[in-house]
Protein backbone atom coordinates (compact mmCIF):
# COMPACT_ATOMS: atom_id res chain seq x y z
CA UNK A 1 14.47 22.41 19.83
CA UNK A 2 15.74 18.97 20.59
CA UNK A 3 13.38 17.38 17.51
CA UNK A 4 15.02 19.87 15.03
CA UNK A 5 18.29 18.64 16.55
CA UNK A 6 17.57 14.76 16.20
CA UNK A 7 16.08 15.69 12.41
CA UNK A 8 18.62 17.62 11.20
CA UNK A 9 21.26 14.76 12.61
CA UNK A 10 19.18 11.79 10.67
CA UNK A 11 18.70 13.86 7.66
CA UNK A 12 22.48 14.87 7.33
CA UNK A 13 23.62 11.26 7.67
CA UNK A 14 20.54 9.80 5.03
CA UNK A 15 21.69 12.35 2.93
CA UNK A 16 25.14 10.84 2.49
CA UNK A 17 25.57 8.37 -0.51
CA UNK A 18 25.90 4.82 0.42
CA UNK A 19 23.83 4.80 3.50
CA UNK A 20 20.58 3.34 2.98
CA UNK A 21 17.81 2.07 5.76
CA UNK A 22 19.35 -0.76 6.04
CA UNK A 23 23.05 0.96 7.53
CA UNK A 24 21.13 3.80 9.23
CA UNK A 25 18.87 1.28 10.97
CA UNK A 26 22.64 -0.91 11.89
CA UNK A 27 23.30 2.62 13.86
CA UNK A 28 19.93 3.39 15.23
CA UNK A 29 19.59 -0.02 16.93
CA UNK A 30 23.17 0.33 18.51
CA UNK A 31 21.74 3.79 20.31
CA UNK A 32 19.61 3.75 23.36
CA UNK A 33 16.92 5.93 21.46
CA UNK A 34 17.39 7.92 17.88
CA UNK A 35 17.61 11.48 19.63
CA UNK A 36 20.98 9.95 20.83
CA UNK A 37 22.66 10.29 17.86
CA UNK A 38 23.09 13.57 18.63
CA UNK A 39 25.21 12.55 21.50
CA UNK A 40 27.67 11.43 19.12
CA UNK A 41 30.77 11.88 16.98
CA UNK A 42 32.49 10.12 13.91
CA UNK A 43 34.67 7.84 15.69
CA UNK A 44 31.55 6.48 17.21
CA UNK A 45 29.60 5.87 14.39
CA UNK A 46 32.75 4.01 12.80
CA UNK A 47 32.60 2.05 15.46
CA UNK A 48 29.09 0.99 14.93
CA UNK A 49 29.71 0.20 11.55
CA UNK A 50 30.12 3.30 9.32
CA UNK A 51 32.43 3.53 6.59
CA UNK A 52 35.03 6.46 7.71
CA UNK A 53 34.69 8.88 4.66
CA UNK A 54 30.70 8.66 5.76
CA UNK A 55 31.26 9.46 9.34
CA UNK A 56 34.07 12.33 8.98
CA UNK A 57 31.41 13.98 5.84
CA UNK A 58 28.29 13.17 8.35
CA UNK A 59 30.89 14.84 11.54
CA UNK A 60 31.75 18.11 8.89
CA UNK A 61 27.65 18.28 8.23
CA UNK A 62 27.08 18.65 11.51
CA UNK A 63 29.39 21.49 12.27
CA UNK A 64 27.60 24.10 10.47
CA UNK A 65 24.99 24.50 8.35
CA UNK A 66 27.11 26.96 6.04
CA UNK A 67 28.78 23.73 4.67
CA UNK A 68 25.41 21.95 3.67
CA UNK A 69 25.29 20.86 -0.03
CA UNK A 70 22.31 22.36 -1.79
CA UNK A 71 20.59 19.07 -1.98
CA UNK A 72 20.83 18.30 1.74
CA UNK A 73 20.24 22.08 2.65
CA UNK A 74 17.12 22.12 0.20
CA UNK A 75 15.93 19.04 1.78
CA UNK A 76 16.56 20.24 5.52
CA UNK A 77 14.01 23.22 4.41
CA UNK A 78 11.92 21.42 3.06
CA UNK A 79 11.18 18.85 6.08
CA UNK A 80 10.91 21.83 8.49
CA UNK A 81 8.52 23.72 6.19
CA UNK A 82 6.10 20.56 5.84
CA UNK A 83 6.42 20.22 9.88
CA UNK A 84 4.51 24.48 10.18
CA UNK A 85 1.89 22.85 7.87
CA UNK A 86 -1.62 22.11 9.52
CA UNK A 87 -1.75 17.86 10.43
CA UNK A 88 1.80 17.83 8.89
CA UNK A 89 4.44 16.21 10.26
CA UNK A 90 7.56 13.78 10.49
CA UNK A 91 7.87 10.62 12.51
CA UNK A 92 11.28 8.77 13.58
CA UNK A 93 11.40 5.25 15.30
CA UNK A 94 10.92 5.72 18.97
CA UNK A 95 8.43 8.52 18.75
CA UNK A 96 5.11 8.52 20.14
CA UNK A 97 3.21 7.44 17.13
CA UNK A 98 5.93 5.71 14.28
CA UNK A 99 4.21 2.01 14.08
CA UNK A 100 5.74 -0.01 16.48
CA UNK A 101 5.35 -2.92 14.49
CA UNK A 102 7.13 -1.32 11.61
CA UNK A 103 10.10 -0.12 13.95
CA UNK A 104 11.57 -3.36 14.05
CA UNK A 105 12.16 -3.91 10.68
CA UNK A 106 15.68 -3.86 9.60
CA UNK A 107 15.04 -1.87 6.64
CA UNK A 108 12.21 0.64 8.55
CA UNK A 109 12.15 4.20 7.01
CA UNK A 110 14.01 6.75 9.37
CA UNK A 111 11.67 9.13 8.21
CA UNK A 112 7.43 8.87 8.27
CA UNK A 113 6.00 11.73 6.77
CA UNK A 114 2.47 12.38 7.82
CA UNK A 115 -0.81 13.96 6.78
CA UNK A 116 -3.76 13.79 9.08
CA UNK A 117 -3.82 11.75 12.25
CA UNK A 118 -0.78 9.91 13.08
CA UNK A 119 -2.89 8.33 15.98
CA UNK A 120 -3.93 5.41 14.09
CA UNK A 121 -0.49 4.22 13.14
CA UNK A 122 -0.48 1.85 16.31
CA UNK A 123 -3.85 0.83 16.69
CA UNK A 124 -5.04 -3.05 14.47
CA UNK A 125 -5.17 -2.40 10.86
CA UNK A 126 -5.29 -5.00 8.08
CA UNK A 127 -3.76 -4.13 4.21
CA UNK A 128 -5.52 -4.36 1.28
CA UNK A 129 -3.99 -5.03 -1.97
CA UNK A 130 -4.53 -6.23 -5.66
CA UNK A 131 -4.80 -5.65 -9.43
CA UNK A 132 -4.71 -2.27 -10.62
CA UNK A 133 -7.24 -3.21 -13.46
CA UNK A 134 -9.96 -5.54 -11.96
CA UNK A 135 -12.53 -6.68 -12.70
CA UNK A 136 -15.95 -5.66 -11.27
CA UNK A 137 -15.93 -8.46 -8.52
CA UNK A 138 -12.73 -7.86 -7.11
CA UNK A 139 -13.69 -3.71 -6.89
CA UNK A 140 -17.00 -4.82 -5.26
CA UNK A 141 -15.01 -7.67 -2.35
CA UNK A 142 -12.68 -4.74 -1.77
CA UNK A 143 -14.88 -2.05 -0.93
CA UNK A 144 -17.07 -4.42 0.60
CA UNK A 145 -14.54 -5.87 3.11
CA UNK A 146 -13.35 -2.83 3.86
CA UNK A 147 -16.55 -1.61 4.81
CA UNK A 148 -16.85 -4.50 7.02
CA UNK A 149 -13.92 -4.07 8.25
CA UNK A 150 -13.80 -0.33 9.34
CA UNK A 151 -17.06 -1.53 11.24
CA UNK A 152 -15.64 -3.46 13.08
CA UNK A 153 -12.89 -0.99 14.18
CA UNK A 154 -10.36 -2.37 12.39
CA UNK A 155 -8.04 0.21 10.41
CA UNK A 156 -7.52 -0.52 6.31
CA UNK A 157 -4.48 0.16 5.25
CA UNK A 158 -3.23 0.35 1.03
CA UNK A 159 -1.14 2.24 -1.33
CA UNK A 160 -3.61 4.74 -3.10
CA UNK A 161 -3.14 3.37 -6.37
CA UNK A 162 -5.96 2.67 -8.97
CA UNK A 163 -8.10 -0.17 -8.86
CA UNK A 164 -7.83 -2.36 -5.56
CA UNK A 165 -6.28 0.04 -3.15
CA UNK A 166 -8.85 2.91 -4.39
CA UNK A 167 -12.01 0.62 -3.67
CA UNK A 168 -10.61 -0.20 -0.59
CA UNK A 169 -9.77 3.14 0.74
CA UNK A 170 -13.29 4.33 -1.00
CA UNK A 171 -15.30 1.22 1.42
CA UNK A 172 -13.22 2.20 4.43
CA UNK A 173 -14.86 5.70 3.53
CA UNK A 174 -17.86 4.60 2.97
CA UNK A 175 -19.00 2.87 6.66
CA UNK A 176 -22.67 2.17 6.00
CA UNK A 177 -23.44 1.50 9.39
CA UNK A 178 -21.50 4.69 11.01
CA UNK A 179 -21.15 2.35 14.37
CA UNK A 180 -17.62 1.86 13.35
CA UNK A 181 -14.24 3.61 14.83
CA UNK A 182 -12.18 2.24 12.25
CA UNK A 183 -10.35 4.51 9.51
CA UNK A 184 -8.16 3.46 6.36
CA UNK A 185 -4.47 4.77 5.88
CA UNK A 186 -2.44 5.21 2.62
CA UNK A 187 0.62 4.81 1.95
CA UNK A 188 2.21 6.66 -0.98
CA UNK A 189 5.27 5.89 -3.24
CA UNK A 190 5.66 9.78 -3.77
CA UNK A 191 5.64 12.72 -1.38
CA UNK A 192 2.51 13.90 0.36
CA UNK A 193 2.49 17.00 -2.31
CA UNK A 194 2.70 14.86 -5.16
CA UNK A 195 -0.25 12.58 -5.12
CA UNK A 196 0.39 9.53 -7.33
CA UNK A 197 -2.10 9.09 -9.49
CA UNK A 198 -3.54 12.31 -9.59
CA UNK A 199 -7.06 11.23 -9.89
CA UNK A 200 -6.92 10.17 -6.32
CA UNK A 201 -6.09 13.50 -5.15
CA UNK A 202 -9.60 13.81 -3.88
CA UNK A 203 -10.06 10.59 -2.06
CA UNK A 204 -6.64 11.32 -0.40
CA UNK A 205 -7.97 14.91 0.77
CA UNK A 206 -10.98 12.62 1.75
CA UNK A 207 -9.15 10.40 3.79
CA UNK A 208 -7.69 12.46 5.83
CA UNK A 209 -10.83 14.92 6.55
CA UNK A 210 -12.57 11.60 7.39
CA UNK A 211 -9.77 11.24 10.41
CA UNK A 212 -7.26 8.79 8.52
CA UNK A 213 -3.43 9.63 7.57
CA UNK A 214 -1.36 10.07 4.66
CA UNK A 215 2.21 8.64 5.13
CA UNK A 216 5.27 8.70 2.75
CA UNK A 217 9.49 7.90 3.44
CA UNK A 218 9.74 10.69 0.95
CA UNK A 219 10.50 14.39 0.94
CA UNK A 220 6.96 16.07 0.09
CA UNK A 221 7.51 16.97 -3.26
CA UNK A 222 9.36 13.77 -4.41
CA UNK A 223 7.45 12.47 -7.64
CA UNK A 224 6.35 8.99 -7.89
CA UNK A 225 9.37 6.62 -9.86
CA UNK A 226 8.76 3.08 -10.08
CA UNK A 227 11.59 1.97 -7.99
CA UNK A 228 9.90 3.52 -5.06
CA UNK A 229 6.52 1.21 -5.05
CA UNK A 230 8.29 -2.05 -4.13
CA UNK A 231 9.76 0.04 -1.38
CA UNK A 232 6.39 1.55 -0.52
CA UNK A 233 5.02 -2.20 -0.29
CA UNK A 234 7.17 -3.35 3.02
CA UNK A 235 5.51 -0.09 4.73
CA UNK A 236 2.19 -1.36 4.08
CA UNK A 237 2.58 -4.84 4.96
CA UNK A 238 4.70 -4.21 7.98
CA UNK A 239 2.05 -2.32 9.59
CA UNK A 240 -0.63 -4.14 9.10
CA UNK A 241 -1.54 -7.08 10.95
CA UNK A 242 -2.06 -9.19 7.91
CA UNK A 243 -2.69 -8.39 4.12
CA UNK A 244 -5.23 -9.33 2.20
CA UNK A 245 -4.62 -9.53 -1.56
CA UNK A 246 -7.93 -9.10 -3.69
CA UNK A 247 -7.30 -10.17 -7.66
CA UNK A 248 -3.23 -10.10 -8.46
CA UNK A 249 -1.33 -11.66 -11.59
CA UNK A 250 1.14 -14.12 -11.07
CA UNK A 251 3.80 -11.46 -11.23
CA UNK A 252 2.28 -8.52 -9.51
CA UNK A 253 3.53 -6.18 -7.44
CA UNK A 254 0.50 -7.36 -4.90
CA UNK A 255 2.15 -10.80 -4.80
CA UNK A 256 5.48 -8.94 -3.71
CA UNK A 257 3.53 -7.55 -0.96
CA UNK A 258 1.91 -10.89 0.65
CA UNK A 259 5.29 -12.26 0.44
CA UNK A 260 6.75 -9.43 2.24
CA UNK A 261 4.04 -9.85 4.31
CA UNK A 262 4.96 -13.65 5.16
CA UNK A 263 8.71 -12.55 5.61
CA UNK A 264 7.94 -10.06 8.52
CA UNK A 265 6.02 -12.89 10.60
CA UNK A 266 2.53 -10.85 9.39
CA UNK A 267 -0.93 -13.31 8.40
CA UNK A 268 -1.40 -13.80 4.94
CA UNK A 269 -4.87 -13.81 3.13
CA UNK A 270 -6.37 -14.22 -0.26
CA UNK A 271 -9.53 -14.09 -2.15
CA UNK A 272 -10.28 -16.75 -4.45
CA UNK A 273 -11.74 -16.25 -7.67
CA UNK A 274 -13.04 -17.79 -10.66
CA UNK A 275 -10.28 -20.35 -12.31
CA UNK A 276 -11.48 -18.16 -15.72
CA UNK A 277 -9.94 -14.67 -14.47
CA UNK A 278 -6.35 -14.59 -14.78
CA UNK A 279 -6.19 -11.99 -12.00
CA UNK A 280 -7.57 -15.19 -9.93
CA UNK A 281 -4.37 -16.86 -10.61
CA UNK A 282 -2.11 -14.88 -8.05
CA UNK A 283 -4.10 -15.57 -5.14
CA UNK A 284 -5.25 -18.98 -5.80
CA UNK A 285 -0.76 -19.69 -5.83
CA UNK A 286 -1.00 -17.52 -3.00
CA UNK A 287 -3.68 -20.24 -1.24
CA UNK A 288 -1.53 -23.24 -2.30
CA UNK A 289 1.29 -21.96 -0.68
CA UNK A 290 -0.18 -21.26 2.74
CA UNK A 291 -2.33 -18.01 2.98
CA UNK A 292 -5.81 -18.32 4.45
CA UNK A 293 -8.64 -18.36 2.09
CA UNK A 294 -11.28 -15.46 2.76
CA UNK A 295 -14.63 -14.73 2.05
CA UNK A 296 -15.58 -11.67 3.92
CA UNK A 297 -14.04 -10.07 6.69
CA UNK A 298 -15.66 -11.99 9.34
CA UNK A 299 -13.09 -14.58 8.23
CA UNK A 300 -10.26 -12.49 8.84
CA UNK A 301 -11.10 -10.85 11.86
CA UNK A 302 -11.80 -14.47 12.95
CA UNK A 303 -8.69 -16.12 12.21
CA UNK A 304 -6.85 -13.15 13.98
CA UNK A 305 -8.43 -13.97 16.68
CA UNK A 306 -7.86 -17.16 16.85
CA UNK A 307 -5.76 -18.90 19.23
CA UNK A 308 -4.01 -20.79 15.66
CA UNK A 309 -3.69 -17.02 14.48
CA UNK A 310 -0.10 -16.42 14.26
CA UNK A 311 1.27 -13.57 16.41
CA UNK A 312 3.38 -10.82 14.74
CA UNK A 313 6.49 -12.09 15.55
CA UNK A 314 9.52 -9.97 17.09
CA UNK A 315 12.03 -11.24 15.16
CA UNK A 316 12.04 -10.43 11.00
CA UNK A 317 14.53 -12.68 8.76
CA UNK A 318 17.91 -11.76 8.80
CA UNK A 319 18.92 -8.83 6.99
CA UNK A 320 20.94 -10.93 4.32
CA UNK A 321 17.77 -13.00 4.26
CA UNK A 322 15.64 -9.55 3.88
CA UNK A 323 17.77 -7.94 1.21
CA UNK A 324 18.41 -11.11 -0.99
CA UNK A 325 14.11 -11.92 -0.72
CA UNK A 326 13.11 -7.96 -1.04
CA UNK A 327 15.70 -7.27 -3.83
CA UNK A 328 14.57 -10.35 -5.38
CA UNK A 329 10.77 -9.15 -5.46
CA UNK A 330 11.75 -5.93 -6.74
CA UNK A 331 12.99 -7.07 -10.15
CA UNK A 332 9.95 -9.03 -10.30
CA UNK A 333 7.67 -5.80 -9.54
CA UNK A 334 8.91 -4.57 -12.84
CA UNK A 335 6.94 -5.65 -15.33
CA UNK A 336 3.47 -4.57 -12.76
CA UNK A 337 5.18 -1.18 -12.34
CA UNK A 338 2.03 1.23 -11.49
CA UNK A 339 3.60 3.98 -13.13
CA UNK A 340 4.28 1.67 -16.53
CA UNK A 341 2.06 2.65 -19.42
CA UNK A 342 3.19 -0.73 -20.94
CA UNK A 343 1.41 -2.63 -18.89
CA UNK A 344 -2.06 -0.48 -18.92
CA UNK A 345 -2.21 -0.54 -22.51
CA UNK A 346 -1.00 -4.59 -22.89
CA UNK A 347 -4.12 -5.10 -20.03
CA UNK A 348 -6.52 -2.69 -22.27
CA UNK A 349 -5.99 -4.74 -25.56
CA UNK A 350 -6.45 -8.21 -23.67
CA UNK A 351 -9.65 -7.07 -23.10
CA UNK A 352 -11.08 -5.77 -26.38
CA UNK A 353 -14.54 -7.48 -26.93
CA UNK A 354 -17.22 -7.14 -29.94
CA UNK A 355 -17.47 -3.92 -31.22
CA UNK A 356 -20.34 -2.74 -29.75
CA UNK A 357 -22.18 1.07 -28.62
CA UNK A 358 -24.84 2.95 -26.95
CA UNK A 359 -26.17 0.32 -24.01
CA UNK A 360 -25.02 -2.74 -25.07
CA UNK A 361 -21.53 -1.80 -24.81
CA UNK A 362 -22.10 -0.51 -21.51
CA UNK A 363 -23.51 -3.08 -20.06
CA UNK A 364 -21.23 -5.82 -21.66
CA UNK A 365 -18.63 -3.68 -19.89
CA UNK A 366 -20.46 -4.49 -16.97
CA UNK A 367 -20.08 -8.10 -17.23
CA UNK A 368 -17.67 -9.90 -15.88
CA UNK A 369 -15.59 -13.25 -15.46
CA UNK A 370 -18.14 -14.62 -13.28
CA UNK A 371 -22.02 -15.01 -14.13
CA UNK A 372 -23.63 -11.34 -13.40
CA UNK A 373 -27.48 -10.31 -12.14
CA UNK A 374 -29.87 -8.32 -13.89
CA UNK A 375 -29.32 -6.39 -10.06
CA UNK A 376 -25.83 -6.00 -10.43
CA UNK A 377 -25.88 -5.02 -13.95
CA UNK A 378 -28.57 -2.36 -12.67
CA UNK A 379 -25.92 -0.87 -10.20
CA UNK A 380 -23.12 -1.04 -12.20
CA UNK A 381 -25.02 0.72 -15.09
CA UNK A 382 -27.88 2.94 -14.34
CA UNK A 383 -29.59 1.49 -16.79
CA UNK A 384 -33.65 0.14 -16.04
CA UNK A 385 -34.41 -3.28 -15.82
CA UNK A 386 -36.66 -3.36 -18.76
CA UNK A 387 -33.78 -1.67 -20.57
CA UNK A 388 -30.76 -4.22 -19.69
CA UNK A 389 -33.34 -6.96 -20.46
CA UNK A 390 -33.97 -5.72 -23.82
CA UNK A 391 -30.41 -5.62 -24.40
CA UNK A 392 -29.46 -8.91 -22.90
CA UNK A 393 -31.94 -10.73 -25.00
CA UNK A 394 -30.60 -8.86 -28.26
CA UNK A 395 -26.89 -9.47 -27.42
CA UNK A 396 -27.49 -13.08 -26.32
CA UNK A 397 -28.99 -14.09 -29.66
CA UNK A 398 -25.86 -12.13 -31.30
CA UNK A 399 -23.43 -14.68 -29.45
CA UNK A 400 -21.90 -12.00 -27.72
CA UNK A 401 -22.82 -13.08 -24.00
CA UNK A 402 -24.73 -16.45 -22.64
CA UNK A 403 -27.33 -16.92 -19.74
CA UNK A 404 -25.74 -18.67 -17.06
CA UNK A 405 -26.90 -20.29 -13.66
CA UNK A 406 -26.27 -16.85 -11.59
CA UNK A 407 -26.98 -14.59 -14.56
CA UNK A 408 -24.81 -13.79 -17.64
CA UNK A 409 -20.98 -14.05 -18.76
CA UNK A 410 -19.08 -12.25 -21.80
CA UNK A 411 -18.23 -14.80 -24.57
């Protein structure tokens, strides 16, 4: 088949050391389509740019599969096995469904794998990002926007990590109305068989029975490694039509991603915060330095549509421009790694409180940065009324929390 053809040809030359997205994009956008690669021999991709050693070893690859290196055979099996699996497949730039949006990128993945319904990949979609330890308010904005989003028919788009992209993914799920036609899309930093963190293996079984996709630039069965997540970050930003970051440090990978964001001509947005939470910090910069202010996601969908709304623009930075900003980030991205333990446990002992048990410690876990209802605290809890009362009243006169206009903060 001509797809197995076109594969096998990208694969090969990906599979060569030294050639990156960047170079293999350099080639694709010299060719009328990808599937003409195939049309082509060594002396023509030196031509377009390729080093000669790469182009002779990419030539010899082609020839026969006999010669195939373990690694690149392995991986050749591998993408055809995942392409016989039920709402499995592979995207390439210039097929049907690959994101057009993303396409014209100069570092777009070659390769989209997909779980679920590739369908959506085109249609308006806005990216949700943040903290992977929030606080209660920024897990209740994110699942409520994207609730109010999907309702709208809008698509949600984030990277299936804990804390802000799970609520998000979880409101997209979780349409109240059921009017909606909208869906929510994750993209992962590991393969499609290697969910990353496992405790979202559900919700990403759920999003795709619930008609969204699963997409990764990885084999199936790559694990997650920290180096991929900044990577992962330019797929969800370049799709999306803007990216709204909900709670994010001042260096946070979700700051990597709005500026990403900004770089490929997409909107910017951010949720303000209290000037208390340090996870307010990244998007109140974020505000200062151009990106729209949001409260719900009436404002978004508003200032999309807006005749000031800025278009997604055609042309990305330069690729020097790209690398040097990207790169850049990257290093940054380190110390928010979502695969570092370092930086769960440092964010655990920040937030050490009283010692406390039994109810009160529950519900002074419910608190949070900003003042918090007896209703809230009711949700958040299980707890009664009578019995969150009770306990308020006992740990206010402890010092361990204070009424507040709005209800009641941690001290």
């Amino acid at each position: 088949m001509l797809k197995d053809e076109v594969l096998f040809a990208w694969w090969t030359l990906s599979s060569i050391p030294g050639i990156g997205s960047i170079a293999l994009n350099k080639i694709r956008e010299q060719l009328p389509n990808s599937s003409d690669l195939i049309n082509h021999c060594a002396e023509d991709l030196i031509a377009f740019g390729l080093k000669p050693e790469c182009a002779h070893e990419w030539q010899r690859l082609q020839a026969s599969t006999d010669q195939l290196n373990p690694f690149v055979y392995a991986g050749w099996q591998k993408i055809k096995h995942w392409c016989q699996q039920p709402d499995c497949g592979v995207l390439m730039p210039d097929d049907e469904y690959y994101p057009d949006a993303l396409s014209i990128l100069r570092d777009a993945p070659i390769f989209l794998f997909y779980r679920g319904n590739p369908q959506l990949l085109n249609e308006p979609s806005i990216a949700i990002v943040g903290s992977r330890n929030p606080s209660h308010y920024g897990r209740e904005q994110a699942f409520t926007i994207a609730q109010q989003l999907v309702a709208s028919d809008w698509h949600v788009i984030s990277g299936l990590a804990i804390g802000i992209d799970g609520e998000a993914h979880s409101g997209a799920l979780n349409n109240a109305t059921g009017l909606g036609l909208g869906k929510t899309i994750a993209v992962l930093g590991s393969g499609l068989e290697e969910i990353y963190p496992k405790r979202h293996q559900v919700l990403a079984d759920q999003i795709v029975s619930a008609g969204g996709v699963l997409l990764s630039e990885h084999l199936p069965d790559i694990k997650a490694l920290a180096q991929h997540f900044p990577r992962r970050n330019r797929i969800v930003s370049g799709m999306s039509l803007g990216t709204l970051v909900i709670e994010a440090a001042l260096k946070s990978g979700s700051l990597i991603t709005a500026r990403l964001a900004a770089e490929q001509g997409r909107e910017v947005f951010a949720l303000p915060g209290a000037v208390s939470n340090p996870l307010s910090r990244g998007c109140h910069l974020l505000i200062k330095e151009g990106a729209s202010l949001i409260e719900d996601a009436g404002d978004i969908i508003a200032l999309l549509n807006s005749d000031l709304a800025v278009e997604t623009r055609s042309a990305p930075l330069s690729q020097e421009q790209q690398q040097e900003d990207f790169f850049a980030a990257s290093s940054t991205a380190s110390s928010d790694s979502e695969i570092s333990q370092t930086a769960q446990t440092s964010s655990a002992s920040k937030a050490v409180g009283p010692k406390l048990s039994g109810m009160s410690k529950t519900i002074y876990q419910a608190l949070d940065v900003v003042p918090t209802s007896i209703d809230a605290l009711v949700n958040r809890t299980g707890l009664s009324v009578a019995e969150i009362a009770q306990q308020l009243m006992l740990m206010e006169l402890k010092g361990q929390i204070a009424q507040t206009p709005g209800g009641y903060v941690r001290l």
